[in-house]
N, C-alpha and C. Protein backbone atom coordinates (compact mmCIF):
# COMPACT_ATOMS: atom_id res chain seq x y z
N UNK A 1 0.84 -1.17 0.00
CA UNK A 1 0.00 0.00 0.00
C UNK A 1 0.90 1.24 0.00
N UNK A 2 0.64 2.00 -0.91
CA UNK A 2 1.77 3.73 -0.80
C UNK A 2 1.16 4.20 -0.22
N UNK A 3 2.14 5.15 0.52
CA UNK A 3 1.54 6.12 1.77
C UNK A 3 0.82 7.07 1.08
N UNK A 4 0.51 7.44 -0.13
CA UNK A 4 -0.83 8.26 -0.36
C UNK A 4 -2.02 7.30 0.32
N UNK A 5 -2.26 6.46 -0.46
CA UNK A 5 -3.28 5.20 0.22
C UNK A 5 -3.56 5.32 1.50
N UNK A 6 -2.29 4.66 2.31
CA UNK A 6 -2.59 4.91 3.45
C UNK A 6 -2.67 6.10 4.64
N UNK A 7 -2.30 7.33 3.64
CA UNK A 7 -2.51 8.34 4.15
C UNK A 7 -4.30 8.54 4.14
N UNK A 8 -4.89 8.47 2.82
CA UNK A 8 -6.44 8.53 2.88
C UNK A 8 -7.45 7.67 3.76
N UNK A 9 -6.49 6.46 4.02
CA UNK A 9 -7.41 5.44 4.61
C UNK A 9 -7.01 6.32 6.38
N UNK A 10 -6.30 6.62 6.66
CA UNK A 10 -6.26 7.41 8.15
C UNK A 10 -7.01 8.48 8.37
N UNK A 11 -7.18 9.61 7.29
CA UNK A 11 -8.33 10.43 7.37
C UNK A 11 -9.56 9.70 7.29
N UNK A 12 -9.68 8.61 6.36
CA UNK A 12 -11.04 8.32 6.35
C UNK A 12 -11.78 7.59 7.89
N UNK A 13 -10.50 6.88 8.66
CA UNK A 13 -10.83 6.38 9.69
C UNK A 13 -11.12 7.63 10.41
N UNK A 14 -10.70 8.64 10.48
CA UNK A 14 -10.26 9.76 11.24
C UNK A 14 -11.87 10.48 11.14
N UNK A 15 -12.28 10.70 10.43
CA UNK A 15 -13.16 11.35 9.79
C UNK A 15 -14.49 10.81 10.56
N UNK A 16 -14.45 9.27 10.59
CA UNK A 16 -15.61 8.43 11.17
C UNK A 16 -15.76 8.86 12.85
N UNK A 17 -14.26 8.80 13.31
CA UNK A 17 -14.17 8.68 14.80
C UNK A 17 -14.91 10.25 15.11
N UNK A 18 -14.57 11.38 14.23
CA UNK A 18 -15.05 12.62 14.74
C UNK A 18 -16.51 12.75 14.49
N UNK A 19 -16.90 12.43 13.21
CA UNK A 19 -18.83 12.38 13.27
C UNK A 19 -19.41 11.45 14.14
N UNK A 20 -18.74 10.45 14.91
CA UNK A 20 -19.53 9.59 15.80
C UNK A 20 -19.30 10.64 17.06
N UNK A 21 -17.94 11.28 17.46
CA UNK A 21 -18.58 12.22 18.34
C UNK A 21 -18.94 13.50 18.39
N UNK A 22 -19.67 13.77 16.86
CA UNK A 22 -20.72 14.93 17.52
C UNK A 22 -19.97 16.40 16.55
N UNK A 23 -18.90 16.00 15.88
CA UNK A 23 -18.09 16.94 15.11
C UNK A 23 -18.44 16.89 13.25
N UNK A 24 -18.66 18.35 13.16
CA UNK A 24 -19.02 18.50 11.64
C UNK A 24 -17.91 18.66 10.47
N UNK A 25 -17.97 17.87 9.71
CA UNK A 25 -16.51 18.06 8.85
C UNK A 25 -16.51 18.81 7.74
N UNK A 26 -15.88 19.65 7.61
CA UNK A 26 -15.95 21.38 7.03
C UNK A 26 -14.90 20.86 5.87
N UNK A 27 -13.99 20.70 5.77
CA UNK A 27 -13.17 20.20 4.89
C UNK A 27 -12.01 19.15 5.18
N UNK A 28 -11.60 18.62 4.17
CA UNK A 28 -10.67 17.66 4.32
C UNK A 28 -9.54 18.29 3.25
N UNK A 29 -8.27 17.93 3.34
CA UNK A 29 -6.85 18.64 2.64
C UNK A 29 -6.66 19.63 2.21
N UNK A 30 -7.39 20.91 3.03
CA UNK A 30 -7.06 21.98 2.78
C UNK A 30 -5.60 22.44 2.82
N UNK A 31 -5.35 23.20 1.49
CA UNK A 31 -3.95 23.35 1.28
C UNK A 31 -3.62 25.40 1.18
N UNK A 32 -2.89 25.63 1.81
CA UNK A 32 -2.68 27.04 1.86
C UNK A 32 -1.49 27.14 1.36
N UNK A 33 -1.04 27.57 0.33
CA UNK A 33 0.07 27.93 -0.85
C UNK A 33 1.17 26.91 -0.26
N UNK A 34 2.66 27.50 -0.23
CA UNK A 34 3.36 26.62 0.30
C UNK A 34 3.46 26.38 1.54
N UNK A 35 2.77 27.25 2.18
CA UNK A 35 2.68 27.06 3.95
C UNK A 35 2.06 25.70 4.64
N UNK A 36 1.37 24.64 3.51
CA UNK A 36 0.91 23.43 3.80
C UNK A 36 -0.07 23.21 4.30
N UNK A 37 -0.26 22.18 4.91
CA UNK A 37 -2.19 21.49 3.97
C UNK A 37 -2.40 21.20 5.76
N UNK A 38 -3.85 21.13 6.18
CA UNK A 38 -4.41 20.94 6.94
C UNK A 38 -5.27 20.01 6.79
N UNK A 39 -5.10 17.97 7.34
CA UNK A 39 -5.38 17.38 6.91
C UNK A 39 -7.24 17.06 7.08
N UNK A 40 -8.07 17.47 8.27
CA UNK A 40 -9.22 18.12 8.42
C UNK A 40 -9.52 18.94 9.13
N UNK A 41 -10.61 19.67 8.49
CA UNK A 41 -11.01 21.12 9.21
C UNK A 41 -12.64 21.02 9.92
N UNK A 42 -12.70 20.79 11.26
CA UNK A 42 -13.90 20.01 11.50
C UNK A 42 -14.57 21.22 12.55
N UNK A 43 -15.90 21.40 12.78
CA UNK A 43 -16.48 22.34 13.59
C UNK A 43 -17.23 21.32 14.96
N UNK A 44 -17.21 21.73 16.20
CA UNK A 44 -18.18 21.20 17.51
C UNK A 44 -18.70 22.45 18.39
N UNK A 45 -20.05 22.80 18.64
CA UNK A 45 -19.92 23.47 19.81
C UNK A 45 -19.41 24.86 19.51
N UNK A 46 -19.55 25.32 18.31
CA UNK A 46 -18.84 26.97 17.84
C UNK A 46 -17.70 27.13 17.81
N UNK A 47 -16.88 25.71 18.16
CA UNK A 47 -15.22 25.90 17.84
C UNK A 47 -14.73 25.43 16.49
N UNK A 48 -13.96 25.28 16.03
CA UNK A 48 -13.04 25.07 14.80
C UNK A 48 -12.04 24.37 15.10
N UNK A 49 -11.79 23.23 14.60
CA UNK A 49 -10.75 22.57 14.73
C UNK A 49 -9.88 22.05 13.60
N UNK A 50 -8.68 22.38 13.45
CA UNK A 50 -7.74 22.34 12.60
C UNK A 50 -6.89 20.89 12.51
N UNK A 51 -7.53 19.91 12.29
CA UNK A 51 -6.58 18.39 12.60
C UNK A 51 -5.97 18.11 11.69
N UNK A 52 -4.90 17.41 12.38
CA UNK A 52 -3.68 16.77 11.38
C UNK A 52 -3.59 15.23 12.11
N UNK A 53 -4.13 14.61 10.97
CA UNK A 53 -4.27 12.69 11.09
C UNK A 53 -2.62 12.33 11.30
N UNK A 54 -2.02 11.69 11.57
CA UNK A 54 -1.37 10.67 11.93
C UNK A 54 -1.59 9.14 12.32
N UNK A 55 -1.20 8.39 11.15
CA UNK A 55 -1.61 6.81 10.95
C UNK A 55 -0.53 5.93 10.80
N UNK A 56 -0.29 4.90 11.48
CA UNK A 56 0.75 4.40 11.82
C UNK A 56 -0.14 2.70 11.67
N UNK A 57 1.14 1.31 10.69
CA UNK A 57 0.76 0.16 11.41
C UNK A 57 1.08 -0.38 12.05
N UNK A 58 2.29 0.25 12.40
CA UNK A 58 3.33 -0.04 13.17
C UNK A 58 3.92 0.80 14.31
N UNK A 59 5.00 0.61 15.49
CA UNK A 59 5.59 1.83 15.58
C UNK A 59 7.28 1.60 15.06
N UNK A 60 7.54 1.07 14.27
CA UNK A 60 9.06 0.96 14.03
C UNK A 60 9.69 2.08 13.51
N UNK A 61 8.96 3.16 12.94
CA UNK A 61 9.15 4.94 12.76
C UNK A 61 8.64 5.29 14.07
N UNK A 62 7.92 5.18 15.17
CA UNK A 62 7.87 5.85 16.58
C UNK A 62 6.28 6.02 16.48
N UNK A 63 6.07 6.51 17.10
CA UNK A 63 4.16 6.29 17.69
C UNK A 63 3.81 7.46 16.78
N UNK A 64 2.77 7.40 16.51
CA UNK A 64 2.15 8.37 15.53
C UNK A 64 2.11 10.23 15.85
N UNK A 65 2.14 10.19 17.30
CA UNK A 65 2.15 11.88 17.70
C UNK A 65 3.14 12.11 17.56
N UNK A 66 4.69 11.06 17.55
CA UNK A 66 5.75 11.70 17.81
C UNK A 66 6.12 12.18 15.92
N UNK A 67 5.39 11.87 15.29
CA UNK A 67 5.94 12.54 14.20
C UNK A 67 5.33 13.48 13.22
N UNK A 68 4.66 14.69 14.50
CA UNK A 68 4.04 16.45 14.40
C UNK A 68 5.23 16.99 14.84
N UNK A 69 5.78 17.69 14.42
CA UNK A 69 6.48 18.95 14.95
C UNK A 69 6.57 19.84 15.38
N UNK A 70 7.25 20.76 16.14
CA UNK A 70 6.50 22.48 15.99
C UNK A 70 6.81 22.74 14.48
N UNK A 71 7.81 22.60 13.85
CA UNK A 71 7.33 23.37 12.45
C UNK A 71 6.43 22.65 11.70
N UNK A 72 5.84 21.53 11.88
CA UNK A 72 4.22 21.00 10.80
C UNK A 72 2.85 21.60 11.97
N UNK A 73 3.14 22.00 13.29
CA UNK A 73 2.27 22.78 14.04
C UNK A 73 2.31 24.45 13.39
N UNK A 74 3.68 24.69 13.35
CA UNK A 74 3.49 26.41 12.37
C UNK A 74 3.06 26.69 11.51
N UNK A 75 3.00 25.47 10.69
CA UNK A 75 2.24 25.34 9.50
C UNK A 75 0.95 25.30 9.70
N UNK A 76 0.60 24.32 10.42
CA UNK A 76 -0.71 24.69 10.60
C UNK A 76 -1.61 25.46 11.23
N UNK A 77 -1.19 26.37 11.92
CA UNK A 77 -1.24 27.67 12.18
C UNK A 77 -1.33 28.99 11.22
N UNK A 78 -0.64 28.50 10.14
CA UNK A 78 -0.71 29.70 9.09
C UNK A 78 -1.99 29.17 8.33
N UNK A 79 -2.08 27.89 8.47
CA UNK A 79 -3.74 27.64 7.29
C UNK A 79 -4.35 27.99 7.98
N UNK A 80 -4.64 27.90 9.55
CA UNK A 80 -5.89 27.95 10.19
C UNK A 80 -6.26 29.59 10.14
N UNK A 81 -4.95 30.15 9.99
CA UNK A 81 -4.94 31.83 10.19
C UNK A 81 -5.75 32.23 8.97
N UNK A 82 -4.69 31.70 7.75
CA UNK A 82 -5.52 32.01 6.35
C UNK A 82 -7.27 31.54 5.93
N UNK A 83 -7.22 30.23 6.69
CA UNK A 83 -8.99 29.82 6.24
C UNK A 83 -9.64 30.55 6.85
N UNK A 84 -9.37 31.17 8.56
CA UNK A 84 -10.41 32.05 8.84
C UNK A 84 -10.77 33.13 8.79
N UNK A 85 -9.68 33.33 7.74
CA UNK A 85 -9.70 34.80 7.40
C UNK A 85 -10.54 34.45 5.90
N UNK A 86 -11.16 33.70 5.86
CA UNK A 86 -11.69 33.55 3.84
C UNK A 86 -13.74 32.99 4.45
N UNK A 87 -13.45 32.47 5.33
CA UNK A 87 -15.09 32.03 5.84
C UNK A 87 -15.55 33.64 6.32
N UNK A 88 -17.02 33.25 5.95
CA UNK A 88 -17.97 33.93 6.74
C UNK A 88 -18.75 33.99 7.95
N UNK A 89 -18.57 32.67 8.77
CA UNK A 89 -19.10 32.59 10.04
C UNK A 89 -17.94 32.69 10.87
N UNK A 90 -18.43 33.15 12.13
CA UNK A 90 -17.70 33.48 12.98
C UNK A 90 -17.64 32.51 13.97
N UNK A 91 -16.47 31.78 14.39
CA UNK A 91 -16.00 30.82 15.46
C UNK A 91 -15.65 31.56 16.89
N UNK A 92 -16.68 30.69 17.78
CA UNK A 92 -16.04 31.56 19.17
C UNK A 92 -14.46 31.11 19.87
N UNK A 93 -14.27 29.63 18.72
CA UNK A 93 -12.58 29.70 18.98
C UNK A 93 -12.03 28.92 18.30
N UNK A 94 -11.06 28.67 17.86
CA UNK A 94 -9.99 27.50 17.00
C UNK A 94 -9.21 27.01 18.15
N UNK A 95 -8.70 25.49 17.49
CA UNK A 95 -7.76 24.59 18.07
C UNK A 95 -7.15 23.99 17.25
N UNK A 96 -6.02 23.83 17.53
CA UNK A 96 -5.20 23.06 16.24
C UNK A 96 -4.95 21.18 17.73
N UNK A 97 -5.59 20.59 17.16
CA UNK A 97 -5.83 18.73 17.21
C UNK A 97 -4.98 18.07 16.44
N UNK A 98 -5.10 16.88 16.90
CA UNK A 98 -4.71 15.61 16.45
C UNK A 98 -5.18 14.14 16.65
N UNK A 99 -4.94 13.63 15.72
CA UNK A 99 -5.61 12.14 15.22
C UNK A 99 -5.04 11.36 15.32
N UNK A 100 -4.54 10.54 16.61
CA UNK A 100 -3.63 9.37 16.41
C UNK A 100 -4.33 8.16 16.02
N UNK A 101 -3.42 6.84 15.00
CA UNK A 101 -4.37 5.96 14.57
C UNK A 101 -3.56 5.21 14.70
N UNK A 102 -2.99 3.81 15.76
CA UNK A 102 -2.12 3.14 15.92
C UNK A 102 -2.51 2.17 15.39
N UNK A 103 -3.12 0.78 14.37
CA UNK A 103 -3.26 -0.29 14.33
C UNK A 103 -4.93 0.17 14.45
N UNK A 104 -5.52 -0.36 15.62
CA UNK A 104 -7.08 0.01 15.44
C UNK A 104 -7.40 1.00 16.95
N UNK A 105 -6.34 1.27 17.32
CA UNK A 105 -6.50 1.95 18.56
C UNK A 105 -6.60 3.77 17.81
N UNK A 106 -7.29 4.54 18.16
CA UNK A 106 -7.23 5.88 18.10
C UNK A 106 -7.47 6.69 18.97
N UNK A 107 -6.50 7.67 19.23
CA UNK A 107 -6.12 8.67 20.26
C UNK A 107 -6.45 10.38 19.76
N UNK A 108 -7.26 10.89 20.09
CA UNK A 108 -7.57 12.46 20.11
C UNK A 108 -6.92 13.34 20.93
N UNK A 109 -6.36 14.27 20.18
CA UNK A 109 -6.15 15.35 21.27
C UNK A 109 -6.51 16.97 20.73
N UNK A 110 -7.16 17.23 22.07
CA UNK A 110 -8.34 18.23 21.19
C UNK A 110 -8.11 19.52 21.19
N UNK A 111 -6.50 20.06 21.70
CA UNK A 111 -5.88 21.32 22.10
C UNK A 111 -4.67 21.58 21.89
N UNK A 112 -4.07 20.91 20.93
CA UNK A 112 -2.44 21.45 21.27
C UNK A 112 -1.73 22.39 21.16
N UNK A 113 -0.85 22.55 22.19
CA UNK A 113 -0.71 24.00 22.59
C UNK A 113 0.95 23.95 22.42
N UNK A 114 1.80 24.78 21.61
CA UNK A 114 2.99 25.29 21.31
C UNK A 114 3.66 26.49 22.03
């Protein structure tokens, strides 16, 4: 399987876990020039959330959170800056998240903070 593949099959798992709890999915691979792509852009509760999937079948590259950065977090910071500056509704807040997908185990984290 090429990691495009299995890059889609992690959003798509990703995607399921957030509409079962209660989260609306606004877009998927939003890309902001070269500043880089925001893998979903999902709304709960008047917030905005900016997630970046991480899917792993293994950990022989390291567990799936350990491979966000602060610079793929800066990045996504500049899309979240640029998309909400292009919508018309107003969010009472953004979060930049994450999607861990180990095997069949998946881990959320719904705030990360730099």
């Amino acid at each position: 399987m090429s990691n495009k593949t299995k890059g889609k099959l992690g959003e798509n798992i990703a995607k399921d876990f957030l509409v079962k709890r209660g989260f609306k999915i606004l877009e998927t691979n939003f890309h902001y020039s070269r500043y880089g792509e925001v893998d979903i852009i999902a709304a709960k509760n008047n917030i905005i959330y900016f997630i970046e999937v991480k899917y792993r079948t293994s950990t022989t590259y390291g567990m799936p959170f350990e491979a966000i950065t602060k610079s793929k977090l800066e990045k996504i910071k500049a899309c979240a800056t640029y998309y909400l500056s292009t919508i018309k509704k107003i969010y009472a807040n953004y979060k930049i998240s994450a999607v861990s997908i180990l095997n069949s185990n998946i881990d959320f984290i719904e705030d990360i903070v730099f």
